[in-house]
N, C-alpha and C. Protein backbone atom coordinates (compact mmCIF):
# COMPACT_ATOMS: atom_id res chain seq x y z
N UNK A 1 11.44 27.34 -14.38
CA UNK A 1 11.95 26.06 -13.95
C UNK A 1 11.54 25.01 -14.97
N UNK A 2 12.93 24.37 -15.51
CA UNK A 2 12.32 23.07 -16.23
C UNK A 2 12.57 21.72 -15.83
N UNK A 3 11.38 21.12 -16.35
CA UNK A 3 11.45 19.25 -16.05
C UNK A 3 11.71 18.51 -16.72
N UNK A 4 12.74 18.47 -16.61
CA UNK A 4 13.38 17.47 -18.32
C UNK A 4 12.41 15.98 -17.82
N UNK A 5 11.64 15.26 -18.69
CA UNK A 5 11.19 14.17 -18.73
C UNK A 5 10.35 13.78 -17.53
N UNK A 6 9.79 14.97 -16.80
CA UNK A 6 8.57 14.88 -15.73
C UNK A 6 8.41 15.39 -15.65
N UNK A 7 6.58 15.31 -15.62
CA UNK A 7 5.41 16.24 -16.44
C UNK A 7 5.63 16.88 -15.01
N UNK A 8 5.40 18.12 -14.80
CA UNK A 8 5.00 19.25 -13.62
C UNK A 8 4.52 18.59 -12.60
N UNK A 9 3.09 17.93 -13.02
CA UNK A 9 1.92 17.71 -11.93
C UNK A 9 2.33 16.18 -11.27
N UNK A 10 3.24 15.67 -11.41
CA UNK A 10 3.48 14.69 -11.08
C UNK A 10 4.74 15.15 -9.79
N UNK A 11 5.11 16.20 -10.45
CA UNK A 11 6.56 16.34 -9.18
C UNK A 11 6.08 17.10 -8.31
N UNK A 12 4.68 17.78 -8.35
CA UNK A 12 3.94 19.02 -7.49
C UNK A 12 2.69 18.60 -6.58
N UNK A 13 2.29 17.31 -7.38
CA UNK A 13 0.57 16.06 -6.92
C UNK A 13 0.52 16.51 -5.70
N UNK A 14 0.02 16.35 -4.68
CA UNK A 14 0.00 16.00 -3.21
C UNK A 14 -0.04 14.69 -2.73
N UNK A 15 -0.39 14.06 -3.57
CA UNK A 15 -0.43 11.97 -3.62
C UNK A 15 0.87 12.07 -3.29
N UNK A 16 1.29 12.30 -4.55
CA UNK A 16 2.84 12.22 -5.03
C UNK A 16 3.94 12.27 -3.65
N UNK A 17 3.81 13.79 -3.63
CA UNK A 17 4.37 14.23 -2.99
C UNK A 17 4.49 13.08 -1.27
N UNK A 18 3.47 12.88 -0.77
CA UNK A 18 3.17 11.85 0.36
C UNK A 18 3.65 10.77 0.15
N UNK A 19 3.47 10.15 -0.93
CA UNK A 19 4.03 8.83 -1.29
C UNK A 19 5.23 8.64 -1.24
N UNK A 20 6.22 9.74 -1.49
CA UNK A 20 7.64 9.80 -1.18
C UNK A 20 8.14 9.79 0.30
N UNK A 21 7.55 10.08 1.18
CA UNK A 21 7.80 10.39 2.56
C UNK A 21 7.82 8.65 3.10
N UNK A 22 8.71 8.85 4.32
CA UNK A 22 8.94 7.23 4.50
C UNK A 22 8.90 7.22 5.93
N UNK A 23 7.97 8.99 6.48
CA UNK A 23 7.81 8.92 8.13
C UNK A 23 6.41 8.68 8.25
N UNK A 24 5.69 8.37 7.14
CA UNK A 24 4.21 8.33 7.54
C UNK A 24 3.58 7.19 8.60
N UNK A 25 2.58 6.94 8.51
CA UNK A 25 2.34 6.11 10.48
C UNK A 25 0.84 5.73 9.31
N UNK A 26 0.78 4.22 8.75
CA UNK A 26 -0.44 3.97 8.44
C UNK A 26 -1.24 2.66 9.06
N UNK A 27 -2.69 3.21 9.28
CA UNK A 27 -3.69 2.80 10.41
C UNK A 27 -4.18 1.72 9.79
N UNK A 28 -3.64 0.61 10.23
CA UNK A 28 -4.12 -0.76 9.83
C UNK A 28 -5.39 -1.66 10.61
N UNK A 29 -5.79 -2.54 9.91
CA UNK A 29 -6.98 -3.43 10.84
C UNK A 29 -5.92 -5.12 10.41
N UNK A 30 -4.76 -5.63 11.12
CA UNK A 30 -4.35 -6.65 10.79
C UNK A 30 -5.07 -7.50 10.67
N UNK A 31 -4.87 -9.09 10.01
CA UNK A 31 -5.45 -10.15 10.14
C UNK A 31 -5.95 -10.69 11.26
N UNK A 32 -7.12 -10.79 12.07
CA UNK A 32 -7.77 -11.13 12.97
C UNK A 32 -7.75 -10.28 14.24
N UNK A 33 -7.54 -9.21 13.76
CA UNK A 33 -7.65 -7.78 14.94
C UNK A 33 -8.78 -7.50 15.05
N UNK A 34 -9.21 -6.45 15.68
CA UNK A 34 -10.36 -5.76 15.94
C UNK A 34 -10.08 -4.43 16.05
N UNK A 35 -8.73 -4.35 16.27
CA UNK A 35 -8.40 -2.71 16.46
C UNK A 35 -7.36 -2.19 15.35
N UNK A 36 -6.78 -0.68 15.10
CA UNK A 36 -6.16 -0.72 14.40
C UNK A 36 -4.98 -0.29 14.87
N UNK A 37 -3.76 -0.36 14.07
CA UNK A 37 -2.15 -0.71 14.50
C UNK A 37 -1.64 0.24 13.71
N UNK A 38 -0.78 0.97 14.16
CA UNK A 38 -0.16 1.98 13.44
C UNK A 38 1.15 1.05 12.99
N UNK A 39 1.79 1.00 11.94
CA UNK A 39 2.65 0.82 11.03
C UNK A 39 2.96 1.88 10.25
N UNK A 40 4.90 1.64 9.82
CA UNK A 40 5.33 2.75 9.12
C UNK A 40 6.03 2.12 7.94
N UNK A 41 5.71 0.24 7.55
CA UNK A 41 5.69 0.17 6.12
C UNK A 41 4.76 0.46 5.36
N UNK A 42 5.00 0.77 4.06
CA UNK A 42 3.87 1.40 3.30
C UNK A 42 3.25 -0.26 2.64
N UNK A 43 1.76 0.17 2.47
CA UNK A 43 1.07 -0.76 2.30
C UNK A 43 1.72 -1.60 1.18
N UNK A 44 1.18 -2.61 0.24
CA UNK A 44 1.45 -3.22 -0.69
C UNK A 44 3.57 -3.61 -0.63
N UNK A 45 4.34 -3.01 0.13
CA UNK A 45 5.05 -3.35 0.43
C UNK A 45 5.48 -4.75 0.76
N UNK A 46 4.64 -5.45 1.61
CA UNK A 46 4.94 -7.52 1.71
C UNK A 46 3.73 -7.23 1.41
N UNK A 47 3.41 -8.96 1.00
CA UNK A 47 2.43 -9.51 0.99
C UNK A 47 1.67 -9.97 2.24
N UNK A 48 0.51 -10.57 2.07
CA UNK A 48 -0.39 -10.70 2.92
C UNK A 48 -0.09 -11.62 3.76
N UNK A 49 -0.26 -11.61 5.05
CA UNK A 49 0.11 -11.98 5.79
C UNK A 49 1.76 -12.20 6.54
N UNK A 50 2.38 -11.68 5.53
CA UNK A 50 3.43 -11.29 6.65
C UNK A 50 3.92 -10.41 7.69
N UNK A 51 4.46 -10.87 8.60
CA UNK A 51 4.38 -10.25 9.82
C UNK A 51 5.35 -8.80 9.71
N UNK A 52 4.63 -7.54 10.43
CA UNK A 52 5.67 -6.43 10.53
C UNK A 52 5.60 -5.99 11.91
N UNK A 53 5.82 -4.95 12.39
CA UNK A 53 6.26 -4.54 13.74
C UNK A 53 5.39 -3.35 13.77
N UNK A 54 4.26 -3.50 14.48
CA UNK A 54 3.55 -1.55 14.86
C UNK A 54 4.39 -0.77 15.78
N UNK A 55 3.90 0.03 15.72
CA UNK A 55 4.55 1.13 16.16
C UNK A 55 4.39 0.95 18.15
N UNK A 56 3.16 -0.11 18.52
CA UNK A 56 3.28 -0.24 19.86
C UNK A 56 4.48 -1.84 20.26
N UNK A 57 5.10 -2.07 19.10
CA UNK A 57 6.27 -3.23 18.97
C UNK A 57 5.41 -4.39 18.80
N UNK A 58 4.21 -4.54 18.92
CA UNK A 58 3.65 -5.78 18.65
C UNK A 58 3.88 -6.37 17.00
N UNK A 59 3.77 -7.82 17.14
CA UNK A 59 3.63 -8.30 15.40
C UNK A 59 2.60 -8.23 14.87
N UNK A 60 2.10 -7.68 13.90
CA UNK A 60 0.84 -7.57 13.62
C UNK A 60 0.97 -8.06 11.85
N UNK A 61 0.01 -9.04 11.34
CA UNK A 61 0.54 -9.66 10.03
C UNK A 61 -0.74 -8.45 9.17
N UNK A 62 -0.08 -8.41 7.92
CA UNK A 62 -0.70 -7.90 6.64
C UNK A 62 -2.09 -8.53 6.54
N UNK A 63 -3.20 -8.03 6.30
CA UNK A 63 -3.93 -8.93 5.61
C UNK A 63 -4.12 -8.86 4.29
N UNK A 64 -5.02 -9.56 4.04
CA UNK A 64 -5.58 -9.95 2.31
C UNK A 64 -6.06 -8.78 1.89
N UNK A 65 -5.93 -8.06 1.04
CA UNK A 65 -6.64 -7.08 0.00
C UNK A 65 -8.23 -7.71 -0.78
N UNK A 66 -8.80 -6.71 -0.51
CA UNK A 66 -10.23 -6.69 -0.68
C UNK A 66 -10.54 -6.59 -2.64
N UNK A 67 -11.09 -7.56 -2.68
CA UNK A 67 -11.27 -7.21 -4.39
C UNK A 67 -12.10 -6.15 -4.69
N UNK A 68 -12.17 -5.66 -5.63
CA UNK A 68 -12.56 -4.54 -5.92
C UNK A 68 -13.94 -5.15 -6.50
N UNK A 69 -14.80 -4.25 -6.86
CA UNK A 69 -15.29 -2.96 -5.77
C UNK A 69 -15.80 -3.04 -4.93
N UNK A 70 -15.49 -4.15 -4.15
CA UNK A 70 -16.06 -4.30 -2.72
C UNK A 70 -15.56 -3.43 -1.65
N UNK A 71 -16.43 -3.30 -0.75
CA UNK A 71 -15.59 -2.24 0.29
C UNK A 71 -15.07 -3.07 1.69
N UNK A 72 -14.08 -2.95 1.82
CA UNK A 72 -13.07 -3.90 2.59
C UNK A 72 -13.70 -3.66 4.24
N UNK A 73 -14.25 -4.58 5.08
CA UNK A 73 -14.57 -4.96 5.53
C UNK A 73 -14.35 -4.49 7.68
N UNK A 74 -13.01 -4.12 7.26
CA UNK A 74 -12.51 -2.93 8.26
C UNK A 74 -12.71 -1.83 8.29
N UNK A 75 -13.35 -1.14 6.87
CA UNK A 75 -13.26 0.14 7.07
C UNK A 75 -14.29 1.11 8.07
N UNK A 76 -14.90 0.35 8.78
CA UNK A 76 -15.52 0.52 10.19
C UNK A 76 -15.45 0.66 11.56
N UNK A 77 -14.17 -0.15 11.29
CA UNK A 77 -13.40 0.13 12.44
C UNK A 77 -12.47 1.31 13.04
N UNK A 78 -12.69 1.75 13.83
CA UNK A 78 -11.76 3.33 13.75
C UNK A 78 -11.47 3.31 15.30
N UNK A 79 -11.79 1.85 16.44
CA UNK A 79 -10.87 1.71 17.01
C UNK A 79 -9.16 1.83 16.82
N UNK A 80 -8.30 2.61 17.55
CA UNK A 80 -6.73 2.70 17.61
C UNK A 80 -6.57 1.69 18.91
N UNK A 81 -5.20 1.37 18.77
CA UNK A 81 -4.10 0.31 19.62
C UNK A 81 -3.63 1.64 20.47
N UNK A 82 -3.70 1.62 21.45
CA UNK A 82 -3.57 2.56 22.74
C UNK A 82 -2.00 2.46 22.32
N UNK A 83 -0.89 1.79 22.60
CA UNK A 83 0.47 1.63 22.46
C UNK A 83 0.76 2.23 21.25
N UNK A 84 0.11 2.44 19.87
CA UNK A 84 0.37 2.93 18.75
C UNK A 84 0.14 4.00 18.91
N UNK A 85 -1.22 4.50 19.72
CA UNK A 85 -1.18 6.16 19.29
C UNK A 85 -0.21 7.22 20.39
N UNK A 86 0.42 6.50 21.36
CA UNK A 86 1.15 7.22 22.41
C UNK A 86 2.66 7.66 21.65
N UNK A 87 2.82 6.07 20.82
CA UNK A 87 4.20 6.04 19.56
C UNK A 87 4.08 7.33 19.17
N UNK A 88 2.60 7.16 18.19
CA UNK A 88 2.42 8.51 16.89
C UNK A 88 2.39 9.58 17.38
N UNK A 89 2.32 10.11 18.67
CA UNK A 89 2.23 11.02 18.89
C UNK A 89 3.55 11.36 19.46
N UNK A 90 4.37 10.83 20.06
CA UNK A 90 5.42 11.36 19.99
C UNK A 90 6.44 11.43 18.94
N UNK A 91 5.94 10.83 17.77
CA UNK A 91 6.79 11.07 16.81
C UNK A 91 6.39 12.18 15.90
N UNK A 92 5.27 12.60 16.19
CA UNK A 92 4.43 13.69 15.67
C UNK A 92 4.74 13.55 14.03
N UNK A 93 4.60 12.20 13.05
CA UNK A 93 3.96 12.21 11.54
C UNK A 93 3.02 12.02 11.37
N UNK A 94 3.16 12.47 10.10
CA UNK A 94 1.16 12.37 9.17
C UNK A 94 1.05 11.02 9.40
N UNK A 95 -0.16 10.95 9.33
CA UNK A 95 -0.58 9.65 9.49
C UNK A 95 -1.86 9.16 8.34
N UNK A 96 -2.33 8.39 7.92
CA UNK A 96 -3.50 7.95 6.84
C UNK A 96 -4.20 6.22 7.39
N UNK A 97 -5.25 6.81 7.47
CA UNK A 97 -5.95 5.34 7.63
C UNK A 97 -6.07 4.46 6.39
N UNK A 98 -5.20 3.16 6.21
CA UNK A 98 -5.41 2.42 5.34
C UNK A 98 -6.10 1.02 5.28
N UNK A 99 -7.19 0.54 4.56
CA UNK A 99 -7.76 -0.67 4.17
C UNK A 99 -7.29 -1.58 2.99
N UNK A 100 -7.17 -2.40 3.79
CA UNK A 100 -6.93 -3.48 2.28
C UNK A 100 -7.97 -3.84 1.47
């Protein structure tokens, strides 16, 4: 099998490969939450603070991205939104916990 103009490990990654999928369910800590919200835009998608729709229909806004190399400030939280995980589970996708 050949790849005209893409290297192997890029069309085979497992990153890769995930990053293409557009059913994933990622575990957010919104701006002034406490819990986290399943969403199925992919991160860096809007900017901060605009509003998207979780998966339990609530609005839940983007927050600010954490400068580096600090470690973002939610990532402690591993409370779930009861309404989001009843969603994810009946939609049965991968899912990834993400921090800004």
């Amino acid at each position: 099998m050949e790849l005209i103009g893409v290297a192997w490990w890029a069309e085979f990654d497992a990153a890769s490969l995930l990053a293409r999928r557009d059913d994933i369910v990622y575990w957010i800590v919104p701006s002034g939450a406490k819990v986290r919200h399943g969403i199925t835009d992919k991160p860096g998608r809007w900017p901060a603070g605009t509003e998207v729709v979780a998966l339990c229909g609530e609005g839940v806004k983007i927050p600010l991205a954490t400068p580096y190399p600090a470690t973002p400030r939610t990532a402690s939280v591993t409370i779930q939104c009861d309404g989001c995980v009843a969603e994810y589970r009946l939609r049965g996708s991968p899912s990834t916990v993400w921090d800004f």
